[in-house]
Protein backbone atom coordinates (compact mmCIF):
# COMPACT_ATOMS: atom_id res chain seq x y z
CA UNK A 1 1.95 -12.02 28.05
CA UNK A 2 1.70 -12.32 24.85
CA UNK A 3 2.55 -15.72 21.81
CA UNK A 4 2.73 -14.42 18.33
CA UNK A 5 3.06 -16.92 15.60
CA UNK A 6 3.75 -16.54 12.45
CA UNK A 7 3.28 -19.69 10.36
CA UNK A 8 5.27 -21.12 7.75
CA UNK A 9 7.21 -24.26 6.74
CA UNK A 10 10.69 -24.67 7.75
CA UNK A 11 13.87 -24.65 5.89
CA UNK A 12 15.93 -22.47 3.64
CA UNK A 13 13.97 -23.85 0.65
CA UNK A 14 11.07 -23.16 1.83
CA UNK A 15 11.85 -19.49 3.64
CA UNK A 16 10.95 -16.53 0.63
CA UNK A 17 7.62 -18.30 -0.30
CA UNK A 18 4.44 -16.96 0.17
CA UNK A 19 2.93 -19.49 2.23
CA UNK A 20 6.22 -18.32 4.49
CA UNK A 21 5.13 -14.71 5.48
CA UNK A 22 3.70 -15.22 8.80
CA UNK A 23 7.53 -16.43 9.49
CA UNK A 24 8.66 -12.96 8.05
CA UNK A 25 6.33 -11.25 10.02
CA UNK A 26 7.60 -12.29 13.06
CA UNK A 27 11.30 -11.98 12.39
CA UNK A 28 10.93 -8.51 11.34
CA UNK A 29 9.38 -7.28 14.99
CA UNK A 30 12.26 -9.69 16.73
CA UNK A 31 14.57 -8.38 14.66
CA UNK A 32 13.60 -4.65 15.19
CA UNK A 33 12.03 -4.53 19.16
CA UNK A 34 15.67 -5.82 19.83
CA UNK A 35 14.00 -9.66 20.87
CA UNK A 36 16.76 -12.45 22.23
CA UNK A 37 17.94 -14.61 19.96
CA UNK A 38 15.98 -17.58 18.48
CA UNK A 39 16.42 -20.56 19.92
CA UNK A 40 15.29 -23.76 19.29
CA UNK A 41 12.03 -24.79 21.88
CA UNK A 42 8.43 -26.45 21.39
CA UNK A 43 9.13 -28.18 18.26
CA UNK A 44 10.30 -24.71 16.35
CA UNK A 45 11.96 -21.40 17.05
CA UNK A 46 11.17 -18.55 20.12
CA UNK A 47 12.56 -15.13 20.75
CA UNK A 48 11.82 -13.90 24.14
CA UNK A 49 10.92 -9.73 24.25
CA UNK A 50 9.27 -7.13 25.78
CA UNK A 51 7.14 -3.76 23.75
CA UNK A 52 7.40 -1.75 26.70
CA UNK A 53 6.07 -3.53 30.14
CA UNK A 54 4.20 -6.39 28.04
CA UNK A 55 6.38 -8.97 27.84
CA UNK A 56 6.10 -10.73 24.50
CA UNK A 57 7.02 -14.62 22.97
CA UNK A 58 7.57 -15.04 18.92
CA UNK A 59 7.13 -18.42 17.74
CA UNK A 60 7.88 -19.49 14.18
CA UNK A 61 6.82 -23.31 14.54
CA UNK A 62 8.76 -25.88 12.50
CA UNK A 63 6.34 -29.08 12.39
CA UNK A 64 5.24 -28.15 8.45
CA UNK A 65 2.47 -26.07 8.34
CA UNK A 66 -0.16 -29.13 8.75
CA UNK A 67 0.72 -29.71 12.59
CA UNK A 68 1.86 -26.01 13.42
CA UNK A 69 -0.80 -26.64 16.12
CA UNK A 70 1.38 -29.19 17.54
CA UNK A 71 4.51 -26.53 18.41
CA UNK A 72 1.98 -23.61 19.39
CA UNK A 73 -0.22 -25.59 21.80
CA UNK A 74 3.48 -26.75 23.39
CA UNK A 75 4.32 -23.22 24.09
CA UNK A 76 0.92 -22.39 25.21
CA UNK A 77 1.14 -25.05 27.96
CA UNK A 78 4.57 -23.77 29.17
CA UNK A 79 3.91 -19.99 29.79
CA UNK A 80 0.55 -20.89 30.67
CA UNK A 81 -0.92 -18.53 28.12
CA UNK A 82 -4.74 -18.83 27.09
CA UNK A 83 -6.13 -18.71 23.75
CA UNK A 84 -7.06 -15.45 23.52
CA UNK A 85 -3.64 -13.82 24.40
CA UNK A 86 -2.29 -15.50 20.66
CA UNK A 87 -2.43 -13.60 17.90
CA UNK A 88 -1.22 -15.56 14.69
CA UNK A 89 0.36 -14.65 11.44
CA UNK A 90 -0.88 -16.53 8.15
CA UNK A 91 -0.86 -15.85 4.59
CA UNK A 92 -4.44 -15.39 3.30
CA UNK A 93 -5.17 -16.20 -0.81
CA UNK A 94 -8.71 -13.83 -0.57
CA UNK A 95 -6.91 -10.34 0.48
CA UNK A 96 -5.09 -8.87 -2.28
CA UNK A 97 -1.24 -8.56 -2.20
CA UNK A 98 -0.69 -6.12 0.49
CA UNK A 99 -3.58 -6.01 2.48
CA UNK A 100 -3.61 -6.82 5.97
CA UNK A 101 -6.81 -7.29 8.24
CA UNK A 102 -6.86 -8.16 11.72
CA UNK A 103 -9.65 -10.71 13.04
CA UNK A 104 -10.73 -12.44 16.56
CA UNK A 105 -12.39 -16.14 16.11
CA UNK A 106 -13.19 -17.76 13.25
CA UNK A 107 -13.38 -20.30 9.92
CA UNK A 108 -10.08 -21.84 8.88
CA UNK A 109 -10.65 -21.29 5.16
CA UNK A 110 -8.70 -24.43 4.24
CA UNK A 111 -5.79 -22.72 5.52
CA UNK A 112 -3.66 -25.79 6.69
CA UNK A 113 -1.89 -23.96 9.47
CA UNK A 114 -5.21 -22.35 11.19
CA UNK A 115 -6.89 -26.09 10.62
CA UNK A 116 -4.03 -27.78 13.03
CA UNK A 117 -4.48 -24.82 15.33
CA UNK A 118 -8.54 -25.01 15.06
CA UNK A 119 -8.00 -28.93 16.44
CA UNK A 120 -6.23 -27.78 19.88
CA UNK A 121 -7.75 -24.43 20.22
CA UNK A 122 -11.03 -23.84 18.85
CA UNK A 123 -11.21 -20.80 17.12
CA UNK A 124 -11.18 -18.18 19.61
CA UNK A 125 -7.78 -16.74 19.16
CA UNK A 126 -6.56 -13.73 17.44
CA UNK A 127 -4.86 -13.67 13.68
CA UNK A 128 -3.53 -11.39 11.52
CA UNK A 129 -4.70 -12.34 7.56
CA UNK A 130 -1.54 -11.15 5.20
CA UNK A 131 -3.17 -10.54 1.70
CA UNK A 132 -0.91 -12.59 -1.04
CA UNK A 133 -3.99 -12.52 -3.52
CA UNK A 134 -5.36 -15.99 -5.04
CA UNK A 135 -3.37 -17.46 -8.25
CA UNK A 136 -6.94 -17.61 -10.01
CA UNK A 137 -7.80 -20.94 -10.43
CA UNK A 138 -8.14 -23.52 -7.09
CA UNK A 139 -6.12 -26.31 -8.78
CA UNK A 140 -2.48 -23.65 -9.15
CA UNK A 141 -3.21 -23.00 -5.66
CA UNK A 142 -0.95 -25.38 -3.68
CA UNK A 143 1.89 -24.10 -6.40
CA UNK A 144 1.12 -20.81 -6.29
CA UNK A 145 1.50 -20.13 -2.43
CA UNK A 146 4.74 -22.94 -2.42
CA UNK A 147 6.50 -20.36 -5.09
CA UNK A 148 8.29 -17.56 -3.68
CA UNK A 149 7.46 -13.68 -3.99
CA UNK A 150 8.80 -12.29 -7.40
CA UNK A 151 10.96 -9.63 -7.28
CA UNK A 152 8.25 -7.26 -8.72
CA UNK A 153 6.83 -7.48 -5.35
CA UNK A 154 9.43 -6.82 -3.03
CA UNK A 155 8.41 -3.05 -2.81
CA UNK A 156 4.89 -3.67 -0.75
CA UNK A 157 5.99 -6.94 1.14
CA UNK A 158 8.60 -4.74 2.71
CA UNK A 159 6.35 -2.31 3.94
CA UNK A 160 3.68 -4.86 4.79
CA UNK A 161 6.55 -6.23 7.09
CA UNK A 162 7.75 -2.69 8.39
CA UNK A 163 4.19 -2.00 9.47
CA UNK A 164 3.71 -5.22 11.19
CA UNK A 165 7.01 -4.66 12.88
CA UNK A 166 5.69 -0.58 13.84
CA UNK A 167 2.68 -2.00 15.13
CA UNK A 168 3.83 -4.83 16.66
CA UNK A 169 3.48 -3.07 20.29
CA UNK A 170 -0.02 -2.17 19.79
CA UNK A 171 -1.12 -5.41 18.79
CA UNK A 172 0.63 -7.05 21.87
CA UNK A 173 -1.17 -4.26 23.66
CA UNK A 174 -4.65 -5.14 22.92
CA UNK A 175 -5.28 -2.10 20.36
CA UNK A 176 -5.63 -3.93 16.89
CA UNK A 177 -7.26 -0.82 15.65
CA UNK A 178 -3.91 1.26 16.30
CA UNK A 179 -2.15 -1.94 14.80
CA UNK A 180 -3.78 -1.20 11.68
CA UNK A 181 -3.28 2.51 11.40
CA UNK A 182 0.42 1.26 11.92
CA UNK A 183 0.75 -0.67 9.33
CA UNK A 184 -1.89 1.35 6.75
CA UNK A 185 1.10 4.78 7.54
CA UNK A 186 3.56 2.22 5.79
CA UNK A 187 1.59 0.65 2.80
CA UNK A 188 -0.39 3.26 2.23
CA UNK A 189 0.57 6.56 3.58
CA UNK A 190 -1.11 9.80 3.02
CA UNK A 191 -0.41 12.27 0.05
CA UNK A 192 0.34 15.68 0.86
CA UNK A 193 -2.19 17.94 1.07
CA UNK A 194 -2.27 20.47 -2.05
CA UNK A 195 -4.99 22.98 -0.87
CA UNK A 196 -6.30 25.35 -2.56
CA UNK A 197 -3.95 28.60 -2.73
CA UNK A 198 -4.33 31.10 -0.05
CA UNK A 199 -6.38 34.94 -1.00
CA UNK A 200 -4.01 37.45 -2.24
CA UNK A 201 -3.68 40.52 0.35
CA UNK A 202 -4.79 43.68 -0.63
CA UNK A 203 -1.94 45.93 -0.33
CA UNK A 204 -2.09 48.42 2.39
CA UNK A 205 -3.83 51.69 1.70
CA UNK A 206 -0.69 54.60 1.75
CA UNK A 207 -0.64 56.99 4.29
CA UNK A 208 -3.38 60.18 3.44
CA UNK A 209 -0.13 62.51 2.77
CA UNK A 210 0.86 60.23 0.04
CA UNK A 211 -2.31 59.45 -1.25
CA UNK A 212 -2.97 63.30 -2.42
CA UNK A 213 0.29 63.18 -3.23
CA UNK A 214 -0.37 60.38 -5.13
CA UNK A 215 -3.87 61.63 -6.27
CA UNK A 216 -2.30 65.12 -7.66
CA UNK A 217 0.12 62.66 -9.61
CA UNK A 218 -1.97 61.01 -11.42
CA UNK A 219 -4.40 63.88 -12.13
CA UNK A 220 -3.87 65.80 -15.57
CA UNK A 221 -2.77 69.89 -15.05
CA UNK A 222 -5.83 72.14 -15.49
CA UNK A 223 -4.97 75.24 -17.38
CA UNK A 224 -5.87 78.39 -16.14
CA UNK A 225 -7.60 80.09 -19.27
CA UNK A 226 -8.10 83.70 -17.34
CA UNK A 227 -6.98 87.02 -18.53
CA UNK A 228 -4.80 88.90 -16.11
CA UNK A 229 -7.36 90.75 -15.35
CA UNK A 230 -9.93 88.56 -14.21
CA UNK A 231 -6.97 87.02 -11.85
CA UNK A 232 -6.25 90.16 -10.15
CA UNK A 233 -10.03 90.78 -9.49
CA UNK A 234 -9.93 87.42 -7.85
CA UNK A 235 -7.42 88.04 -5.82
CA UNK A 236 -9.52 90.15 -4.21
CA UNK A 237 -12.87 88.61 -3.78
């Protein structure tokens, strides 16, 4: 079995920023692997589901992001899952807007979600780093990631999402490499291939009948300058 969490702070003000995508994440795989419904458990939200045989729990904890440790390590406990069977779901300010990397172990990078999480699990879990590039400066920071996604960008965060959600199964599968190419076919996928155009066929040669025929065609008449009489001797020889 597998916990995937995606992190975020609860609340409908709170629900299209971009410190909230880890919470998108996840509720674009429930929504599309056909999960139960959410219900409220471990100090936040779970949707029970299955990718094939490996059964599968979605967490979206609702502590605030500083104690999201609290509501994961709760769920942990009850299915008796160990830290390297959770994979978790965090915005990340040093991957540029639509970049996703998968990672096993460690820093926190200030992250305040993966710092709860560091101080019940260590670091030896999975997590999946969803690029919302870095406001510039470390003072708009705390603004920057509180503000929600402008509209401008709703064209890559929805295929960030549908990739997730198309490699969702991998993921819970232990393939993160597969995961990847999943979600790299939706961002990214590849052009068409133009080629280089194909020889031109020589013609087939005509049959030998219709190449004299063709031959004596294009050929100019040769006159006959003779006198009659050197055509009748000839004849003859």
């Amino acid at each position: 079995m597998k916990l995937i969490v995606g992190l975020g702070n609860p609340g409908a003000k709170y629900a299209r920023n971009r410190h909230n995508i880890g919470f998108m994440a996840v509720e674009q795989i429930a929504a599309d692997h056909d999960f139960a419904p959410w219900k409220g458990k471990f100090q936040g939200s779970l949707a029970e589901g299955r990718f094939g045989s490996t059964r599968a729990v979605l967490l979206r904890p609702e502590t605030f992001m500083n104690k999201s440790g609290d509501s994961l390590v709760a769920a942990m406990r009850f299915y008796k899952i160990e830290p390297q069977d959770v994979i978790v779901f965090h915005d990340e300010l040093d991957l540029a807007p639509g970049k996703v990397k998968f990672k096993m172990g460690g820093g926190h990078a200030g992250h305040n979600g993966l710092r709860s999480i560091h101080s019940h699990l260590g670091a030896d879990y999975g997590r999946v780093r969803l690029g919302i590039g870095h406001p510039g400066h470390k003072d708009r920071v705390a603004g920057y990631v509180l503000s929600d996604f402008a509209k401008s960008e709703a064209d890559w965060l929805d295929d960030v999402l549908r990739g997730i959600s198309d490699g969702a199964a991998h993921l819970a599968a232990g393939d993160p490499a597969k995961f990847m190419n999943a979600v790299a076919l939706r961002v990214a996928p590849p052009r068409p291939s133009t080629g280089t155009r194909p020889p031109v066929k020589a013609a087939p040669a005509p049959p030998p009948k219709l190449q004299q025929a063709q031959k004596s065609e294009q050929e100019p008449e040769q006159h006959d300058n003779r006198t009659a009489l050197q055509k009748l001797i000839g004849r003859f020889k």
